[in-house]
C-alpha atoms as a PDB file:
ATOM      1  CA  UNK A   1     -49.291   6.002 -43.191  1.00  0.00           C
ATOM      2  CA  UNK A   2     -49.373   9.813 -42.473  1.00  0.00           C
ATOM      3  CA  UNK A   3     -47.508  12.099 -39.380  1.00  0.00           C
ATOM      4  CA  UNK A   4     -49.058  14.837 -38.878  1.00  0.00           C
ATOM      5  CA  UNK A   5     -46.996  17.555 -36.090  1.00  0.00           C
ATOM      6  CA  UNK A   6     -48.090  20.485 -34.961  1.00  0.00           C
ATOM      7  CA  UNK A   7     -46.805  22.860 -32.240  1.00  0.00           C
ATOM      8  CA  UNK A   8     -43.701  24.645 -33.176  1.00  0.00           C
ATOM      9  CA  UNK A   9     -43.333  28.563 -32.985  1.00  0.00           C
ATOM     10  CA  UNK A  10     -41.352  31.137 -31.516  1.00  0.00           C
ATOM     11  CA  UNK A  11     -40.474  31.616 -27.866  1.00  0.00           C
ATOM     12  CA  UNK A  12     -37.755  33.187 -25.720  1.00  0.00           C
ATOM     13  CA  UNK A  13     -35.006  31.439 -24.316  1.00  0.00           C
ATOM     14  CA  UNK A  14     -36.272  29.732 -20.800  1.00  0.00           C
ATOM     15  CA  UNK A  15     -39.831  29.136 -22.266  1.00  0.00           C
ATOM     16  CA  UNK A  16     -41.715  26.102 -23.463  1.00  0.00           C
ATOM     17  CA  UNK A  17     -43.708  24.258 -26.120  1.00  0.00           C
ATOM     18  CA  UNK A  18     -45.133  21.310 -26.853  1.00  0.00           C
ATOM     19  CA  UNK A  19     -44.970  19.464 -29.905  1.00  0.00           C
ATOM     20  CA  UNK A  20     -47.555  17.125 -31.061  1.00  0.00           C
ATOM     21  CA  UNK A  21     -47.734  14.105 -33.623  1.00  0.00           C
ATOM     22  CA  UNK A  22     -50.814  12.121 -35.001  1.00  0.00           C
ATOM     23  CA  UNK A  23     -49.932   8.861 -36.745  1.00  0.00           C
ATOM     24  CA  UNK A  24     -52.701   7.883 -39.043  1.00  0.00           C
ATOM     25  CA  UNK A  25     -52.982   5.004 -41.104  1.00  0.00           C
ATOM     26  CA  UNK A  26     -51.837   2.124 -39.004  1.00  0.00           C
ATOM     27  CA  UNK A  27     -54.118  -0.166 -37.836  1.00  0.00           C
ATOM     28  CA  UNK A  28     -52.658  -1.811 -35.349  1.00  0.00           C
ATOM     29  CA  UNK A  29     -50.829  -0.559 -32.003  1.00  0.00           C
ATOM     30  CA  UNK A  30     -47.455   1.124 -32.588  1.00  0.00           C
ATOM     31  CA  UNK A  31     -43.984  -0.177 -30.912  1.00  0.00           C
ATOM     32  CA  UNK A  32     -41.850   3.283 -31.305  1.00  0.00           C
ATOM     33  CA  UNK A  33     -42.732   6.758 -31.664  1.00  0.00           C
ATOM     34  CA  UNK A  34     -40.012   9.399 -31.260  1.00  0.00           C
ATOM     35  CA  UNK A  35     -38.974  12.745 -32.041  1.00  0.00           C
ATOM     36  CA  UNK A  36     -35.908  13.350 -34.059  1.00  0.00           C
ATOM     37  CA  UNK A  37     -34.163  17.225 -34.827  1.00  0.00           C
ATOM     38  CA  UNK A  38     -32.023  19.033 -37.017  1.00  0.00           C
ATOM     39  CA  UNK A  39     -30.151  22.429 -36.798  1.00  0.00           C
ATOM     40  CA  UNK A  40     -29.217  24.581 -39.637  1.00  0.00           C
ATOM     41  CA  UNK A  41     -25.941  22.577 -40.680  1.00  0.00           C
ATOM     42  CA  UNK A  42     -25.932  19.840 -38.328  1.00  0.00           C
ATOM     43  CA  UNK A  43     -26.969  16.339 -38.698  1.00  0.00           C
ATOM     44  CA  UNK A  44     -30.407  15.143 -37.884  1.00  0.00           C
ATOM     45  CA  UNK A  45     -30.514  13.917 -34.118  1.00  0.00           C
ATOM     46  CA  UNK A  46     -32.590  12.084 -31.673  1.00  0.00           C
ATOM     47  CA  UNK A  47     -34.396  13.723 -29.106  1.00  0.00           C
ATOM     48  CA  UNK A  48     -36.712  11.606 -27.061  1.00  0.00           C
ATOM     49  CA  UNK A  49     -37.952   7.731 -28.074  1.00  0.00           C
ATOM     50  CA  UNK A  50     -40.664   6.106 -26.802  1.00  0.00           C
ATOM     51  CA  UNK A  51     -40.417   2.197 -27.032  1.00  0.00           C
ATOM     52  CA  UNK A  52     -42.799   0.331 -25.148  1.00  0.00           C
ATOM     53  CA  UNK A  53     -42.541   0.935 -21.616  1.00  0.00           C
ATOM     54  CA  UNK A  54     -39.217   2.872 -21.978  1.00  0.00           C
ATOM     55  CA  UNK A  55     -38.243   6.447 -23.148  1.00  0.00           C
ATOM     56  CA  UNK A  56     -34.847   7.728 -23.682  1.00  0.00           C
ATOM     57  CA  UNK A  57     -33.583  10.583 -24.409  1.00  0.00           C
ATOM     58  CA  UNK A  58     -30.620  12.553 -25.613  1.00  0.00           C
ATOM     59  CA  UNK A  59     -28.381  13.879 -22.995  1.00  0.00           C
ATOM     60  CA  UNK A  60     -28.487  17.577 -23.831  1.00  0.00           C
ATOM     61  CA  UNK A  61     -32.606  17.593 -23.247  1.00  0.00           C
ATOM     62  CA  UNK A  62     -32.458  15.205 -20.293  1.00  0.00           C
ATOM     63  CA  UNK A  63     -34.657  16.622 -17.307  1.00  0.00           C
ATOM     64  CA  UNK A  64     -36.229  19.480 -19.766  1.00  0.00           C
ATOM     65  CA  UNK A  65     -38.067  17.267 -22.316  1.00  0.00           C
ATOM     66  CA  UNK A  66     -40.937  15.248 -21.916  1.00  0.00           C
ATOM     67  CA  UNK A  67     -42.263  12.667 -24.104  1.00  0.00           C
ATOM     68  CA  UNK A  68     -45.750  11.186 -23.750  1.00  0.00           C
ATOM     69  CA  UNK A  69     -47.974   9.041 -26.086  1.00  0.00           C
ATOM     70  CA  UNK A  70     -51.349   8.205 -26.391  1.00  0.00           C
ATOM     71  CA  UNK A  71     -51.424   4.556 -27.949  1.00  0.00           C
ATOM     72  CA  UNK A  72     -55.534   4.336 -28.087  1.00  0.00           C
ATOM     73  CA  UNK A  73     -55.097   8.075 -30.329  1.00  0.00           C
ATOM     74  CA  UNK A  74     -51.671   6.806 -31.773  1.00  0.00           C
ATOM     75  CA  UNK A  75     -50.149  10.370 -30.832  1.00  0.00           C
ATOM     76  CA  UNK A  76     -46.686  11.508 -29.380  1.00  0.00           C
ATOM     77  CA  UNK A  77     -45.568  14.314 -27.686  1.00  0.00           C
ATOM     78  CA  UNK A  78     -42.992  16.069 -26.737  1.00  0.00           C
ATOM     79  CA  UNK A  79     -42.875  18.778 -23.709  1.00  0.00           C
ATOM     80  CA  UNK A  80     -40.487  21.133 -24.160  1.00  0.00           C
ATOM     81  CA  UNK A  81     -39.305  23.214 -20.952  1.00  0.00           C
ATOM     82  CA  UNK A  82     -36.867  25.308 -19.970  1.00  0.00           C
ATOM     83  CA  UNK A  83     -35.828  25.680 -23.897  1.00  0.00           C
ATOM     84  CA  UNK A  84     -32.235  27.530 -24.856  1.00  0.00           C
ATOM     85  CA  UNK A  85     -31.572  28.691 -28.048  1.00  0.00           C
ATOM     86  CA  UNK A  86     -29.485  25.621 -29.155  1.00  0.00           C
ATOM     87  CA  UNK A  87     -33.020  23.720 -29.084  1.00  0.00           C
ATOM     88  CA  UNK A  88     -33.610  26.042 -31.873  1.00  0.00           C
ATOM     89  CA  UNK A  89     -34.318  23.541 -35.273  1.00  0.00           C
ATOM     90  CA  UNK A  90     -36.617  21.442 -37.336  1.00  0.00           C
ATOM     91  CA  UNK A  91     -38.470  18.730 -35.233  1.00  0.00           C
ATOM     92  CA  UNK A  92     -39.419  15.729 -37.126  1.00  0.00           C
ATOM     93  CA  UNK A  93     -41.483  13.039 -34.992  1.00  0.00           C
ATOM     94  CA  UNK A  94     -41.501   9.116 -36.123  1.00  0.00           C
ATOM     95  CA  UNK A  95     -42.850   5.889 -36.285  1.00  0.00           C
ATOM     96  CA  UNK A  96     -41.474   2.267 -36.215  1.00  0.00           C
ATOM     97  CA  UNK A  97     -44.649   0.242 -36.240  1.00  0.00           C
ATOM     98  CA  UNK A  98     -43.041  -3.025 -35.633  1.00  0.00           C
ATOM     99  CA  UNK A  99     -39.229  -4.082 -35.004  1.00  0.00           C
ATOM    100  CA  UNK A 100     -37.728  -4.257 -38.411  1.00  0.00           C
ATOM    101  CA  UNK A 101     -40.248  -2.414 -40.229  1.00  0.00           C
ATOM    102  CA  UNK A 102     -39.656   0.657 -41.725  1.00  0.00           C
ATOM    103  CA  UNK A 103     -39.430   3.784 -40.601  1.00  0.00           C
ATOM    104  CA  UNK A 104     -42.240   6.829 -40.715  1.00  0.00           C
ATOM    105  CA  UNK A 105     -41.446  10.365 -40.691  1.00  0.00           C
ATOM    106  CA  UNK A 106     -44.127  13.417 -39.839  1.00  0.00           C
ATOM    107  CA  UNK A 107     -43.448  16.361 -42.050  1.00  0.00           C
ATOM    108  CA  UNK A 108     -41.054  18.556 -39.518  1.00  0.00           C
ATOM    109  CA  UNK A 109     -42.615  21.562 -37.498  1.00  0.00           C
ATOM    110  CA  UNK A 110     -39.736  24.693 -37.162  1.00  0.00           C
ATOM    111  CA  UNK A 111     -38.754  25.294 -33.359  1.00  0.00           C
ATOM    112  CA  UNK A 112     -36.802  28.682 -32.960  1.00  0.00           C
ATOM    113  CA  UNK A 113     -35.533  29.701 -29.392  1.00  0.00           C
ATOM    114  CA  UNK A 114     -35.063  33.265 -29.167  1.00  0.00           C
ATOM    115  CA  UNK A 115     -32.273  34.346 -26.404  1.00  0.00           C
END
């Protein structure tokens, strides 16, 4: 199983991005897919989970992140809007294929907020 993100960068505070993650390797449809960050010295922390019909997200990105998936393409995404410069970290997306299985992290892609 492979994660493969793409989309981070550079932008000014009040801008936005959009991360994307390809999950290869599974053959079979996938129950979460999420995005998970971490800022220089802090712990890692969840962002936005998908989980079947349901997404959730963390209080501090709550009506400025967007997360979509494709589950024909087995992608995730995550739409990034009116970003501050706490945003500002490594973005790691992930899998859980099925309940109880384990878990399967993309690479990271570097998000820096500029204010």
């Amino acid at each position: 199983v492979q994660l493969q993100a793409s989309g981070g960068g550079l932008v000014q505070a009040g801008g936005s991005l959009r991360l994307s993650c390809a999950a290869s390797g599974i053959m079979f449809s996938i129950d979460v897919m999420g995005w998970f960050r971490q800022a220089p010295g802090k712990q890692r922390e969840l962002v936005a989970v998908s989980d079947g019909g349901s997404t959730n997200y963390a209080d501090s990105v709550k009506g400025r992140f967007t997360i979509s998936r494709d589950n024909a393409k087995k992608t995730v995404d995550l739409q990034m809007n009116s970003l501050k410069s706490e945003d500002t970290g490594v973005y790691y997306c992930y899998v859980v294929p099925r309940a109880g299985s384990r878990v399967y992290w993309g690479q990271g892609t570097q998000v820096t907020v500029s204010s």
